[in-house]
Protein backbone atom coordinates (compact mmCIF):
# COMPACT_ATOMS: atom_id res chain seq x y z
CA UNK A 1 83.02 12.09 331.09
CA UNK A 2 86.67 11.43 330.09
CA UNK A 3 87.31 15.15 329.42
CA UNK A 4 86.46 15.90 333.25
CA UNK A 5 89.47 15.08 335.72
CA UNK A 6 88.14 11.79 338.11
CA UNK A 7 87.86 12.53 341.46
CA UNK A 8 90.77 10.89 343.72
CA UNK A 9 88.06 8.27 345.36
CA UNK A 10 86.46 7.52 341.73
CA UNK A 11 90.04 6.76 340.22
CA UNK A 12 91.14 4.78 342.88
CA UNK A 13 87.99 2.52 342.80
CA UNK A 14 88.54 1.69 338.98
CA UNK A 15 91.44 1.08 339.40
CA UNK A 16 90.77 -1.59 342.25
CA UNK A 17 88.30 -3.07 339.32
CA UNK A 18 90.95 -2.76 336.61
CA UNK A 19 92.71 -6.12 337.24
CA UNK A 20 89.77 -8.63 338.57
CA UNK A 21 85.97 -8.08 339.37
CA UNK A 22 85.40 -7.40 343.22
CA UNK A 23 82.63 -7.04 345.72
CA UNK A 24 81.96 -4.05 348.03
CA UNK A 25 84.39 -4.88 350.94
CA UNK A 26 87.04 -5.87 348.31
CA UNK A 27 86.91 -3.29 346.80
CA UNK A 28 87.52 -1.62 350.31
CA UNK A 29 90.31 -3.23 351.10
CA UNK A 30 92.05 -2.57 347.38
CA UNK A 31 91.40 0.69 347.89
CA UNK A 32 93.12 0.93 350.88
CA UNK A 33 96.30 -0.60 349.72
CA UNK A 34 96.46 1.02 346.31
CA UNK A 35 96.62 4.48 348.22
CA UNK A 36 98.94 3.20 350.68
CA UNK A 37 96.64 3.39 353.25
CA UNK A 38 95.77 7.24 352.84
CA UNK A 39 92.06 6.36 351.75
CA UNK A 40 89.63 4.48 353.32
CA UNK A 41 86.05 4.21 351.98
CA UNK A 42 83.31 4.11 354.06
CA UNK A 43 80.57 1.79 352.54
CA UNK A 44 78.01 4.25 352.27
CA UNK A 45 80.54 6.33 350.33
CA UNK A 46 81.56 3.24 348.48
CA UNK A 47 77.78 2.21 347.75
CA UNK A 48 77.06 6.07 346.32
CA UNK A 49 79.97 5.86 344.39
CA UNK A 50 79.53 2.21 342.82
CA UNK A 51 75.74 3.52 342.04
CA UNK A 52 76.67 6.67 340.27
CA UNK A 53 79.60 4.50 338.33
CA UNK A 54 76.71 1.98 337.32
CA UNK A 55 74.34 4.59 335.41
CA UNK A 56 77.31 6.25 334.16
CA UNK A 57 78.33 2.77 332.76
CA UNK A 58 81.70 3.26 333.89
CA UNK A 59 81.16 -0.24 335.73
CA UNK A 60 78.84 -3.41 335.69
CA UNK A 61 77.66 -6.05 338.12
CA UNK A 62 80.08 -8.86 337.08
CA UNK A 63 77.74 -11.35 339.19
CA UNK A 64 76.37 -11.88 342.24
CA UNK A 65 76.67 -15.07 344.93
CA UNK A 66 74.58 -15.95 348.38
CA UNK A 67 77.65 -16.07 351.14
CA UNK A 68 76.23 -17.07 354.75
CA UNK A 69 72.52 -16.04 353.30
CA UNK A 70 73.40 -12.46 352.48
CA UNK A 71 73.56 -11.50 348.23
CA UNK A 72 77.62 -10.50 347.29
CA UNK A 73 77.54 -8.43 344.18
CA UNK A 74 80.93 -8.12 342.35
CA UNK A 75 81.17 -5.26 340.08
CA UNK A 76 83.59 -5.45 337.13
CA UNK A 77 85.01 -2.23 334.80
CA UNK A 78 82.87 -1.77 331.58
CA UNK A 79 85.57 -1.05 328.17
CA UNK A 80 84.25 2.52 329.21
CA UNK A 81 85.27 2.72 332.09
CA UNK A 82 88.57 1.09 331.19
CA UNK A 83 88.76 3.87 328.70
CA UNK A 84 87.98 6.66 331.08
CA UNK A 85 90.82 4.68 333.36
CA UNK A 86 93.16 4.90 330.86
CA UNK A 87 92.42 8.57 329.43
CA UNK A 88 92.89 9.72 333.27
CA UNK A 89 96.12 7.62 334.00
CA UNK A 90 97.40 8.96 330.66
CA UNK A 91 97.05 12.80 331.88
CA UNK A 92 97.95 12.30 335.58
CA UNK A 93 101.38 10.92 333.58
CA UNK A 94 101.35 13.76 331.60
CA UNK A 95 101.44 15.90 334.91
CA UNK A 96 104.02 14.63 336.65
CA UNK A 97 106.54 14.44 333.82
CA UNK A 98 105.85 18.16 333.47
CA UNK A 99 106.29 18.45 337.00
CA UNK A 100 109.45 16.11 336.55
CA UNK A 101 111.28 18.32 333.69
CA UNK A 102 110.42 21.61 335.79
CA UNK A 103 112.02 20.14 338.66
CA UNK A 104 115.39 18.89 336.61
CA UNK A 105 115.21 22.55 335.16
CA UNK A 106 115.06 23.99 338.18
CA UNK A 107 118.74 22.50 339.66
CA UNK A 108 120.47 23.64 336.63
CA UNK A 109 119.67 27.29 337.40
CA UNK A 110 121.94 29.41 339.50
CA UNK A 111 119.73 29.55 343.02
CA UNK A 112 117.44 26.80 342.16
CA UNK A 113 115.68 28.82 339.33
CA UNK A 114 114.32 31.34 341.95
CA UNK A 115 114.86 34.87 340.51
C-alpha cells in the first residue's frame, strides 16, 4: 500500500488518529479542522473508510466504552499505518518543495519563465 498515493479522505483520517486514539464522531470533527473545514465526512463514508483501514491494518480498535447505553469504539493507528502516514507525508513534502523551487525559478526569468 505505501507505494500507492492515499486518497485525500484516507490521509486526513490517519492523520486525525496520528496524535491520540478517537471514536467515529471524533474523528469527524478532527477531520474537519485538520482540512480547515474543506472536508466533512459523512459517517457512512467514515464507517466504509474505518472498515477498509481495519483489514488493511492500517488502523486498530484502540477500545471500546458503553456511553448513554450505546458501544463507542475508538480506533487508534497501527505502526503500519503510521508508516504508510509517514511514507505519504514524506512525498506530499517532496511535491511541494518541487513545486516551491519551480516557483522561485520562475521570478528569476525575464517574463516569469514563460517563453
Amino acid at each position: 500500500m505505501a507505494a500507492r498515493h492515499l486518497q485525500e479522505p484516507t490521509r486526513l483520517v490517519l492523520t486525525a488518529l496520528a496524535d491520540a486514539p478517537r471514536h467515529g464522531y471524533a474523528i469527524i470533527q478532527e477531520v474537519l479542522a485538520i482540512s480547515g473545514g474543506r472536508t466533512k465526512l459523512l459517517t457512512g463514508t467514515l464507517y466504509t473508510a474505518l472498515d477498509r483501514l481495519l483489514q488493511q491494518e492500517l488502523i486498530q480498535v484502540d477500545h471500546e466504552e458503553v456511553v448513554a447505553g450505546k458501544l463507542r469504539r475508538y480506533f487508534a493507528l497501527t505502526d503500519q499505518g503510521r508508516d504508510v502516514l509517514t511514507a505519504e507525508t514524506q512525498r506530499l513534502r517532496a511535491g511541494v518543495a518541487e513545486a516551491e523551487r519551480r516557483l522561485a525559478l520562475s521570478r528569476l526569468q525575464p517574463n516569469g519563465g514563460t517563453a
